[in-house]
C-alpha atoms as a PDB file:
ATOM      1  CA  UNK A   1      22.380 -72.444 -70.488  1.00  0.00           C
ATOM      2  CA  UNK A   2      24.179 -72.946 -66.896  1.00  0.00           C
ATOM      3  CA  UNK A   3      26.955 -74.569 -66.524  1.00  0.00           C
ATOM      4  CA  UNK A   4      27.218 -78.443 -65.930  1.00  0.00           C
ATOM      5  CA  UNK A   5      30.241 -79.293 -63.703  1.00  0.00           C
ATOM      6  CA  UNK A   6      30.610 -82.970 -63.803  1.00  0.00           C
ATOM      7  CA  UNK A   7      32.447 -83.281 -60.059  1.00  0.00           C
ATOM      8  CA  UNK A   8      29.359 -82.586 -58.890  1.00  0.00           C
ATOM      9  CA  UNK A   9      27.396 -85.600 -59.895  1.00  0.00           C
ATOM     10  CA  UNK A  10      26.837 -88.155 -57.400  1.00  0.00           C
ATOM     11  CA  UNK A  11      27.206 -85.481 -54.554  1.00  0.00           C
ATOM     12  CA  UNK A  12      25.810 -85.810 -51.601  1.00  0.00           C
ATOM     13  CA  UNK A  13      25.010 -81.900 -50.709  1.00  0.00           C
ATOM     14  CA  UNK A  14      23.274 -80.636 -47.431  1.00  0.00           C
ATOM     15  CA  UNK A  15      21.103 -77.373 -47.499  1.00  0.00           C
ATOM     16  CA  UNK A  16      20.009 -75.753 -44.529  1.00  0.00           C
ATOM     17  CA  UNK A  17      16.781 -73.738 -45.020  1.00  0.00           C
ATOM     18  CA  UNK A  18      16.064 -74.941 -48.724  1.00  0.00           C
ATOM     19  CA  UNK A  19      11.917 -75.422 -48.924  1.00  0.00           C
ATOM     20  CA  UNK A  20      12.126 -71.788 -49.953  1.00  0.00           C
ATOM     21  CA  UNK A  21      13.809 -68.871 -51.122  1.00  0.00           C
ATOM     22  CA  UNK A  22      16.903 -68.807 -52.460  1.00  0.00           C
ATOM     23  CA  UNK A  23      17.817 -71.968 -50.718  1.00  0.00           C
ATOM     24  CA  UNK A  24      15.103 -74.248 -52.624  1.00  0.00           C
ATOM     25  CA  UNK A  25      16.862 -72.628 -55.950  1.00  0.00           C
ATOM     26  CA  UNK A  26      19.773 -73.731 -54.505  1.00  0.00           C
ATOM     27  CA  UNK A  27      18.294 -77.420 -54.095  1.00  0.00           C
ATOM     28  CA  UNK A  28      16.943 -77.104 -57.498  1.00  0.00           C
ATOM     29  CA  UNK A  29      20.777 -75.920 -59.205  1.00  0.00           C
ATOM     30  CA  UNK A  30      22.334 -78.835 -57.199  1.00  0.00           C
ATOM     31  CA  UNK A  31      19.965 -81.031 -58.797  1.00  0.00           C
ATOM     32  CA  UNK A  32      20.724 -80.306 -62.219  1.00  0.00           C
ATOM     33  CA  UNK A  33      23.885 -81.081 -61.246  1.00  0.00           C
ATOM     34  CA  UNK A  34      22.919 -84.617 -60.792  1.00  0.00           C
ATOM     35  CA  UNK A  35      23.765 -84.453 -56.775  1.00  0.00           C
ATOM     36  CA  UNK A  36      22.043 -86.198 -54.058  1.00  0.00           C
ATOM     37  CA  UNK A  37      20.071 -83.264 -51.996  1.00  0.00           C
ATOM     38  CA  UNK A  38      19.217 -83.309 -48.604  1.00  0.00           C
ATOM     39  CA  UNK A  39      17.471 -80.457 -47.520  1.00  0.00           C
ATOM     40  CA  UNK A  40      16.218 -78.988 -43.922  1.00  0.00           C
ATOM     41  CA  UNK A  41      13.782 -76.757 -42.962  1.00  0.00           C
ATOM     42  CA  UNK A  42      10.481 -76.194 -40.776  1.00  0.00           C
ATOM     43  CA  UNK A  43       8.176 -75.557 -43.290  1.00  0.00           C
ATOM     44  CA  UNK A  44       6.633 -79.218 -43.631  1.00  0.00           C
ATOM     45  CA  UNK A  45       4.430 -78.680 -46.496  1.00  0.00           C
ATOM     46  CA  UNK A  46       7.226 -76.664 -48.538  1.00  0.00           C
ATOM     47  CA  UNK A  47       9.664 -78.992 -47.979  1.00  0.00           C
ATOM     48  CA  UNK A  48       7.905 -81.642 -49.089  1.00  0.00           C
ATOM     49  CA  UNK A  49       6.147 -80.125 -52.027  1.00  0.00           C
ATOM     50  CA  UNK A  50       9.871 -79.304 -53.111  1.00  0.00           C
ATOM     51  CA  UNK A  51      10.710 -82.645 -52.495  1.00  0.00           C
ATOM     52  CA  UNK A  52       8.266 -84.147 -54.448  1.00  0.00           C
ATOM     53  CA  UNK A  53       8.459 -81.756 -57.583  1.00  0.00           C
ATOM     54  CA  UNK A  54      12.314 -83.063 -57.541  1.00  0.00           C
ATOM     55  CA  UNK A  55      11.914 -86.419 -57.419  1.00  0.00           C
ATOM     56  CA  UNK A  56       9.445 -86.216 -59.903  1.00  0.00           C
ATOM     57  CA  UNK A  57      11.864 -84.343 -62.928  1.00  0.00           C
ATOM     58  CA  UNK A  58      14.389 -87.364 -61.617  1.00  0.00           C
ATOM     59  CA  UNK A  59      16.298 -86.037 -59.073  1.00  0.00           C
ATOM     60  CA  UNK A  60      17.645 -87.519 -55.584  1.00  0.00           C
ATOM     61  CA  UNK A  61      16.144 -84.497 -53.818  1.00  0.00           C
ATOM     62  CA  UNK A  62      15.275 -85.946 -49.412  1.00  0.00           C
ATOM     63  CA  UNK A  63      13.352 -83.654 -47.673  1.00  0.00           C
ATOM     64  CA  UNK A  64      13.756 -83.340 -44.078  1.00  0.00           C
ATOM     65  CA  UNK A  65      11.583 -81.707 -41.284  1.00  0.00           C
ATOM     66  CA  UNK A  66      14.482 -79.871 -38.663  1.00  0.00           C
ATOM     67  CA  UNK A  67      14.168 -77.038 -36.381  1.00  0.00           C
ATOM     68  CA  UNK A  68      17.391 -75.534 -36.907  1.00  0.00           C
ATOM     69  CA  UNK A  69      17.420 -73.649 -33.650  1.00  0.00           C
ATOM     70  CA  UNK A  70      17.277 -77.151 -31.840  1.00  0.00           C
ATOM     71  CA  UNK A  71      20.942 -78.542 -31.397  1.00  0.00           C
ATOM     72  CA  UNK A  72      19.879 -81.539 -30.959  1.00  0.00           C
ATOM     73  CA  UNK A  73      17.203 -82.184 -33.647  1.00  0.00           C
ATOM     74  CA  UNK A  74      20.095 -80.645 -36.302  1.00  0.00           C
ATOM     75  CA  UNK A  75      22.339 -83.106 -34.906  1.00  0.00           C
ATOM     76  CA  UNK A  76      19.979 -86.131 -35.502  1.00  0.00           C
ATOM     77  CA  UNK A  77      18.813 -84.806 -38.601  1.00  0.00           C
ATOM     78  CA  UNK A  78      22.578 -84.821 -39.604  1.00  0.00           C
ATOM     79  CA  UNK A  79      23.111 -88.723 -38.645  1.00  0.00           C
ATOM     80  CA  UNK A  80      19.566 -89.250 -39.708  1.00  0.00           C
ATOM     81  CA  UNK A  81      20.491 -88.121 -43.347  1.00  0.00           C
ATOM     82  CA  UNK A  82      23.968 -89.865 -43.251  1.00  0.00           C
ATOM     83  CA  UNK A  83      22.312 -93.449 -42.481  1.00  0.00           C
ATOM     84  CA  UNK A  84      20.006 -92.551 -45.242  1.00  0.00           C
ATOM     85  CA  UNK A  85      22.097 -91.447 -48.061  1.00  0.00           C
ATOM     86  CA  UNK A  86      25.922 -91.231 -47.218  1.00  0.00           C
ATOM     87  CA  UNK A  87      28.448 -89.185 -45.730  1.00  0.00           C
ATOM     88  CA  UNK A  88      27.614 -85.328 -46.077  1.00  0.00           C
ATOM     89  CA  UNK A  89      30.309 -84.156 -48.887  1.00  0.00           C
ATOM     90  CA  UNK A  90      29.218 -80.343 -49.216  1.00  0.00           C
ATOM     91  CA  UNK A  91      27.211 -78.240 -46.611  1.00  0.00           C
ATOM     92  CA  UNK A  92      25.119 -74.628 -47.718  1.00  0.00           C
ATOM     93  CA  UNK A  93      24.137 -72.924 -44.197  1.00  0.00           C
ATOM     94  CA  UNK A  94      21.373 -70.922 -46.179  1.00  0.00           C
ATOM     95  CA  UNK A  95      18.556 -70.854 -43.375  1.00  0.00           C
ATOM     96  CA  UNK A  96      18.241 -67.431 -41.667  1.00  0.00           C
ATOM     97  CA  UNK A  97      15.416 -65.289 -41.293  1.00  0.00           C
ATOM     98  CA  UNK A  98      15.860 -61.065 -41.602  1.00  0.00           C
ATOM     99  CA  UNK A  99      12.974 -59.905 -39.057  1.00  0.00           C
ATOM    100  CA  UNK A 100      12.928 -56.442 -38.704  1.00  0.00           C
ATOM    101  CA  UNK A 101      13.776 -55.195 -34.562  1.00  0.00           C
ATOM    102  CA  UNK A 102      13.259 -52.375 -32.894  1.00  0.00           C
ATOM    103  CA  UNK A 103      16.685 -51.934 -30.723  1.00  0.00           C
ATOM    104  CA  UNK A 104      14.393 -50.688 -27.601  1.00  0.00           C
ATOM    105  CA  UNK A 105      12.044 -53.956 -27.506  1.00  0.00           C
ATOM    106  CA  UNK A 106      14.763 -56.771 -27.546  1.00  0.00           C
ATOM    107  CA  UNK A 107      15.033 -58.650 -24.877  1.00  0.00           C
ATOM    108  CA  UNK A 108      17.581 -60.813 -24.357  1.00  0.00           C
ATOM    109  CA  UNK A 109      15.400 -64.017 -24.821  1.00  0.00           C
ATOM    110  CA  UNK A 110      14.775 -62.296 -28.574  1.00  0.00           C
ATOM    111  CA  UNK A 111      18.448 -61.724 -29.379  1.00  0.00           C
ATOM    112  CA  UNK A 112      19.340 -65.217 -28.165  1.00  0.00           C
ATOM    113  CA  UNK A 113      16.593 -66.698 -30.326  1.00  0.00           C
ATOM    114  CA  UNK A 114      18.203 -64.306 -33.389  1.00  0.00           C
ATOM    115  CA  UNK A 115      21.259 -65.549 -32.660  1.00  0.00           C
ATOM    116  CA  UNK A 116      20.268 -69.282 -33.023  1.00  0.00           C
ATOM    117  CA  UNK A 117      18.345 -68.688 -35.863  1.00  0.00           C
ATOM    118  CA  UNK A 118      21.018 -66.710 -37.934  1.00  0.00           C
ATOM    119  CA  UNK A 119      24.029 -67.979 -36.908  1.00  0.00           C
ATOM    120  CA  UNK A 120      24.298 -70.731 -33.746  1.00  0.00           C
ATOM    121  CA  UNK A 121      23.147 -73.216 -36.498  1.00  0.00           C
ATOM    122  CA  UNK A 122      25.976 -72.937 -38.771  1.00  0.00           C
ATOM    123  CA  UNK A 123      28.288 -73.741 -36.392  1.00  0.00           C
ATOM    124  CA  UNK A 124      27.226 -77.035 -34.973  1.00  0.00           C
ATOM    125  CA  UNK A 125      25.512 -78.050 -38.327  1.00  0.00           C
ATOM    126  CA  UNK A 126      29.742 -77.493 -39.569  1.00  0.00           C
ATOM    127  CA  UNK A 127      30.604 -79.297 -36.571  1.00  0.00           C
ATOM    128  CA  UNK A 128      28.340 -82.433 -37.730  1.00  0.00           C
ATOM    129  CA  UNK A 129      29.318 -82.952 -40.927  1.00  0.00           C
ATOM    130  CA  UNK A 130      33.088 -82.062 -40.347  1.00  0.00           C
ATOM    131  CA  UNK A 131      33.954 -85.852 -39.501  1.00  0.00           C
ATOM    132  CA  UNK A 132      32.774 -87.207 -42.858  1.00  0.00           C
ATOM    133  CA  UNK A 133      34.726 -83.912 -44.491  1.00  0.00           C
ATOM    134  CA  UNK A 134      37.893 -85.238 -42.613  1.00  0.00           C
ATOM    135  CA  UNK A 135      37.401 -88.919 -43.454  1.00  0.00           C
ATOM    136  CA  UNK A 136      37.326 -88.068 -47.372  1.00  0.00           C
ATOM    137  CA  UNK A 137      40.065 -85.912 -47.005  1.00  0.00           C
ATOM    138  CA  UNK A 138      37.836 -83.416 -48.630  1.00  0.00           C
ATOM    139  CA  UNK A 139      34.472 -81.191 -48.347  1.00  0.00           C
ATOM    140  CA  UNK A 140      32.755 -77.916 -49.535  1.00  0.00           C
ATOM    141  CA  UNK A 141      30.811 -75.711 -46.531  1.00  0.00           C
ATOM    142  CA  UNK A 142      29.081 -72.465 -47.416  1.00  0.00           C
ATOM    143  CA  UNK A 143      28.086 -70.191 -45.092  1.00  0.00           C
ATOM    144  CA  UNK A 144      25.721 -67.751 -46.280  1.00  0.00           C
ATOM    145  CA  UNK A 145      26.050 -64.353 -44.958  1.00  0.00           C
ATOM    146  CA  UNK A 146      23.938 -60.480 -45.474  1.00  0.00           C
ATOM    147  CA  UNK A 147      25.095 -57.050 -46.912  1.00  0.00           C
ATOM    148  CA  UNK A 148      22.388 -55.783 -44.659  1.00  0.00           C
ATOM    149  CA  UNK A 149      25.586 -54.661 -41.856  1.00  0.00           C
ATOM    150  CA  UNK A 150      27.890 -53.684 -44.758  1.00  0.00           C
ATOM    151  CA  UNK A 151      25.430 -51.256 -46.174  1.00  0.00           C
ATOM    152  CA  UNK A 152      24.930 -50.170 -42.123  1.00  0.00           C
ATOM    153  CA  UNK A 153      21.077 -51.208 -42.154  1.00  0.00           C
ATOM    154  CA  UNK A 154      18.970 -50.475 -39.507  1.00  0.00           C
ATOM    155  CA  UNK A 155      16.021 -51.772 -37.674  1.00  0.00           C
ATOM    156  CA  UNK A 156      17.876 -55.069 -37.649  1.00  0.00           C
ATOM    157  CA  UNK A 157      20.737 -55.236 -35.117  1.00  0.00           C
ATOM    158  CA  UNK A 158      20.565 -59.110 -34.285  1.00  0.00           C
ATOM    159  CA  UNK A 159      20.291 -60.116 -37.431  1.00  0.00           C
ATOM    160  CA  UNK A 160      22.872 -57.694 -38.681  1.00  0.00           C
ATOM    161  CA  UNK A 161      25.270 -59.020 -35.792  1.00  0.00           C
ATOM    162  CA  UNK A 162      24.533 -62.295 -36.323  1.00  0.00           C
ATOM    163  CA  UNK A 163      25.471 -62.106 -39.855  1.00  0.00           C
ATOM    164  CA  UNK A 164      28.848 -60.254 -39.523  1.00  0.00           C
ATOM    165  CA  UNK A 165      29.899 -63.168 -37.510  1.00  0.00           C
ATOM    166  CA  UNK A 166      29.679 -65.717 -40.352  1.00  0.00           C
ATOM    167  CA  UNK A 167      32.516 -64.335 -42.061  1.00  0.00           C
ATOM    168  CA  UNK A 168      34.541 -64.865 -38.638  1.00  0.00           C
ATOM    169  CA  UNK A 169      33.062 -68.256 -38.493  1.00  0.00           C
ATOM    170  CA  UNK A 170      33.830 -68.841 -42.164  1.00  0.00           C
ATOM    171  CA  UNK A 171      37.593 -68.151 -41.659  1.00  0.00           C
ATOM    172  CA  UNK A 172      38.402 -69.729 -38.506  1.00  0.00           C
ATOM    173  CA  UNK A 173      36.920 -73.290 -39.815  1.00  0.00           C
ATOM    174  CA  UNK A 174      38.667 -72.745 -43.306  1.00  0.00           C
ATOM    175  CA  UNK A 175      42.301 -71.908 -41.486  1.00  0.00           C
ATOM    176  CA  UNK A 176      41.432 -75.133 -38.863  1.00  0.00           C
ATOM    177  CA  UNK A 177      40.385 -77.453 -41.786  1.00  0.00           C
ATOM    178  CA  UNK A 178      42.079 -76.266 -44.469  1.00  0.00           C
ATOM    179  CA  UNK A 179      44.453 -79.115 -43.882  1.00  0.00           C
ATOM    180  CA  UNK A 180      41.964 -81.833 -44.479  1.00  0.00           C
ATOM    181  CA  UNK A 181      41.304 -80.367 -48.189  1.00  0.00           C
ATOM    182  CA  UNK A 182      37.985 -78.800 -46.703  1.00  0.00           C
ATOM    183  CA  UNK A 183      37.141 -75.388 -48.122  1.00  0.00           C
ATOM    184  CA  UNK A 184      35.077 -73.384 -46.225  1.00  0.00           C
ATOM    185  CA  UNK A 185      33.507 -69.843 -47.286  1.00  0.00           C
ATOM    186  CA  UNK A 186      30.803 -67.084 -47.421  1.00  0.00           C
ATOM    187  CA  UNK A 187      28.217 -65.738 -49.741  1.00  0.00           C
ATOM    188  CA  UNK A 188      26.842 -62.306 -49.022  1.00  0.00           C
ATOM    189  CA  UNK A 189      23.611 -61.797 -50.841  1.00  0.00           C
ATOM    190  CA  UNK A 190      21.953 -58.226 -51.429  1.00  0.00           C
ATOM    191  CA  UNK A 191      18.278 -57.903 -52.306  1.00  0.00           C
ATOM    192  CA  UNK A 192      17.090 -61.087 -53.433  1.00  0.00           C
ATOM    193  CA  UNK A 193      14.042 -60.630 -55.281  1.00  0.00           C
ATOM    194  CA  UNK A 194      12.188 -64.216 -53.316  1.00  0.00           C
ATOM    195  CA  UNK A 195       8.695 -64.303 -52.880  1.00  0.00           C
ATOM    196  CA  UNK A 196       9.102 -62.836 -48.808  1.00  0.00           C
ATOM    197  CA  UNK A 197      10.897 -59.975 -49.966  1.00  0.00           C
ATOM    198  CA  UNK A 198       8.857 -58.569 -52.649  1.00  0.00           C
ATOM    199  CA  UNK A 199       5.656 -59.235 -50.493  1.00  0.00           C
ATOM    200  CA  UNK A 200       6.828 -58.104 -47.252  1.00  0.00           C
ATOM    201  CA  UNK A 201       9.532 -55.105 -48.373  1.00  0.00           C
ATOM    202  CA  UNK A 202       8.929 -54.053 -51.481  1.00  0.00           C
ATOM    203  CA  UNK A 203       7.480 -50.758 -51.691  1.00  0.00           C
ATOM    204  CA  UNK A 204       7.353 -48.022 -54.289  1.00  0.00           C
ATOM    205  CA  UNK A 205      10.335 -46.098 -51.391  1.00  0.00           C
ATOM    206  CA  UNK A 206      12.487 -49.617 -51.386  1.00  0.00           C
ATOM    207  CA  UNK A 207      12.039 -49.764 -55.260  1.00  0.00           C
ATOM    208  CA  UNK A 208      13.915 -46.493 -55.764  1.00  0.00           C
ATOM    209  CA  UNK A 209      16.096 -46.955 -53.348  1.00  0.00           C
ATOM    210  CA  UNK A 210      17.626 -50.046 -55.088  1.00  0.00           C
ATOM    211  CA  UNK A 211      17.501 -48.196 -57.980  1.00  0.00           C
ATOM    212  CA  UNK A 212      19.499 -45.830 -56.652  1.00  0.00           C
ATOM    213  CA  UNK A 213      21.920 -48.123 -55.046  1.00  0.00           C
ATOM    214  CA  UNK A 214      23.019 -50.790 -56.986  1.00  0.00           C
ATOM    215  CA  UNK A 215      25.287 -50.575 -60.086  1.00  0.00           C
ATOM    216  CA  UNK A 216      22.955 -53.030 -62.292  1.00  0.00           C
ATOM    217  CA  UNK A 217      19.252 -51.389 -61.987  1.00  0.00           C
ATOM    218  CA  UNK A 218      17.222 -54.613 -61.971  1.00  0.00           C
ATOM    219  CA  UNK A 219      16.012 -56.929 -59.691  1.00  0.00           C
ATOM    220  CA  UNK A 220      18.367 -59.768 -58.684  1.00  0.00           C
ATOM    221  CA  UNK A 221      16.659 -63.189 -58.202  1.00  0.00           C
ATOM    222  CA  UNK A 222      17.676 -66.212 -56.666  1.00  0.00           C
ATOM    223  CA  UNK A 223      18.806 -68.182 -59.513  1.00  0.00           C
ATOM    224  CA  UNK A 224      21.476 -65.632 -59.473  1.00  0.00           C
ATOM    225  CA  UNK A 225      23.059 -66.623 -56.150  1.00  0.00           C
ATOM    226  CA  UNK A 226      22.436 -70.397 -56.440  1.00  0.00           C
ATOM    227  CA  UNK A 227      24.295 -70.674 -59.967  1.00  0.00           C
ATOM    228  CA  UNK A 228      27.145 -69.038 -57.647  1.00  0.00           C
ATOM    229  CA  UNK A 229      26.900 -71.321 -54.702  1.00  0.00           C
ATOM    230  CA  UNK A 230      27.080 -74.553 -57.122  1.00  0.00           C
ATOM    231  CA  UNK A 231      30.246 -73.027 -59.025  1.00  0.00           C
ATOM    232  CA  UNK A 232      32.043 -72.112 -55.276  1.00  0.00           C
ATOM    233  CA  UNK A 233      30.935 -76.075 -54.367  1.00  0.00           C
ATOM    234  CA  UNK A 234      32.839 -77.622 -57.581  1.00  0.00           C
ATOM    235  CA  UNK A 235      36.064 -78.217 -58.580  1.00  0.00           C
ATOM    236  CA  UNK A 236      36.272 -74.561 -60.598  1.00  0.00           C
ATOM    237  CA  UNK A 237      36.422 -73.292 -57.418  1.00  0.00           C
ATOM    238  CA  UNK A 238      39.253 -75.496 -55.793  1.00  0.00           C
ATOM    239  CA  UNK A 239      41.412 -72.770 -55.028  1.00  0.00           C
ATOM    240  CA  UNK A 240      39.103 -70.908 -53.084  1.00  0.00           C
ATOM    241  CA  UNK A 241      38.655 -70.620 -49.601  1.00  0.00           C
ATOM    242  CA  UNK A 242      38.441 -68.391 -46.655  1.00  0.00           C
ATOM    243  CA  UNK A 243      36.820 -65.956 -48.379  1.00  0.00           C
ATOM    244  CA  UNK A 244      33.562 -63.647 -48.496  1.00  0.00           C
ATOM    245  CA  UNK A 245      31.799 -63.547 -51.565  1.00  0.00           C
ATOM    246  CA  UNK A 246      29.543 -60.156 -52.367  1.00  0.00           C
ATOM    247  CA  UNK A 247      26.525 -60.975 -54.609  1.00  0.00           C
ATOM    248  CA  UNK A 248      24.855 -58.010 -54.340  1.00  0.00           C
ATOM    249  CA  UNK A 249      24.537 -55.863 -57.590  1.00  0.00           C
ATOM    250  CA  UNK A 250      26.717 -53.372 -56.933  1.00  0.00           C
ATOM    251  CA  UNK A 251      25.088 -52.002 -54.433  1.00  0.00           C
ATOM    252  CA  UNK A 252      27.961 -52.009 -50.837  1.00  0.00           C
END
């Protein structure tokens, strides 16, 4: 049975990326929790079939179409979901998107768009929400980060880049906010068993090679790192901050 923590209830929780994946476990953790969910992403007919399943079992679960990569459209989808449902109270930066590169065929136009698509986003959807944070005198961001540079991947060097730079971005906002009761910090998953992964990367060669790898010799799935990110967004976790959280296995 997973844990129930009551400070949660009544929430209103912000999760970038969440019509799929880990991210609409995530949605589905904080709603046992009894928060309000908003959720962005540019899958329409995910989002909304997430949405609906949500609101169906009872939840406050508000789905909202956002291309993430747009500054703009994040930053009206952030005032767009504050009219709606309250000041933002806890922020997951979950949306990314691992697309395997070949170093010789990036272009600058590609790393840019890599860039915005793993990282640029966090930042200014951080900087949106950060005035309700400061107003409460309080607020929960998590900033979801990758093994994938830690374990010195290949084939992948935007993305890797991109996601080294969260933990910088994770401890700069938690030493300038810190003051304002706002916690701010990272999640580093490994091999997430979701539905992309196992279709798109897992072969008989990337089977043993986890095997191999990590400590626990099974399949991590993402229940596993959204029972994490709701502990790290309640009260159990009030003491943390600034920090980088591995959830890989065993496996860096």
């Amino acid at each position: 049975m997973a844990a129930i923590y009551s400070d949660l209830a009544g929430k209103v929780v912000l999760v970038t990326g969440g019509a799929s994946g880990i991210g609409a476990s995530i949605c589905r953790h904080f709603a046992r929790q009894q928060a309000k969910i908003i959720f962005f992403d540019i899958n329409r007919a995910a989002g909304e079939a997430l949405a609906g399943e949500l609101t169906a079992a009872g939840s406050s679960a508000h789905f909202q179409h956002v291309d993430l990569t747009d500054i703009a459209a994040l930053r009206a989808g952030v005032e767009q979901a504050r009219a709606a449902h309250g000041p933002i109270e806890i922020l997951v930066n979950n949306a990314a998107h691992d697309e395997r590169h070949q170093t010789e065929t990036v272009t600058p136009e590609y790393w840019d768009d890599r860039l915005a698509v793993n990282l640029k986003h966090q930042f200014f959807a951080a900087q949106a929400v950060l005035p309700d944070m400061k107003a409460a005198n309080g607020g929960v961001i998590i900033n979801f980060g990758s093994t994938s540079w830690m374990a010195g991947q290949g084939g992948m060097a935007a993305y890797t880049a991109s996601k080294s730079g969260v933990i910088g971005l994770t401890r700069s906002l938690a030493r300038d906010y810190g003051p304002f009761n706002i916690r701010v910090n990272a999640i580093a998953p490994g091999w997430i068993m979701t539905e992309r992964q196992i279709e798109k990367w897992l072969t008989p060669e990337g089977e043993a090679e986890l095997m191999r790898r990590q400590c626990l010799k099974r399949h991590l799935v993402p229940n596993e790192l959204a029972k994490f990110t709701v502990f790290l967004a309640s009260e159990e976790a009030s003491a943390c901050t600034a920090q980088h959280y591995v959830v890989d296995g065993g496996w860096v």
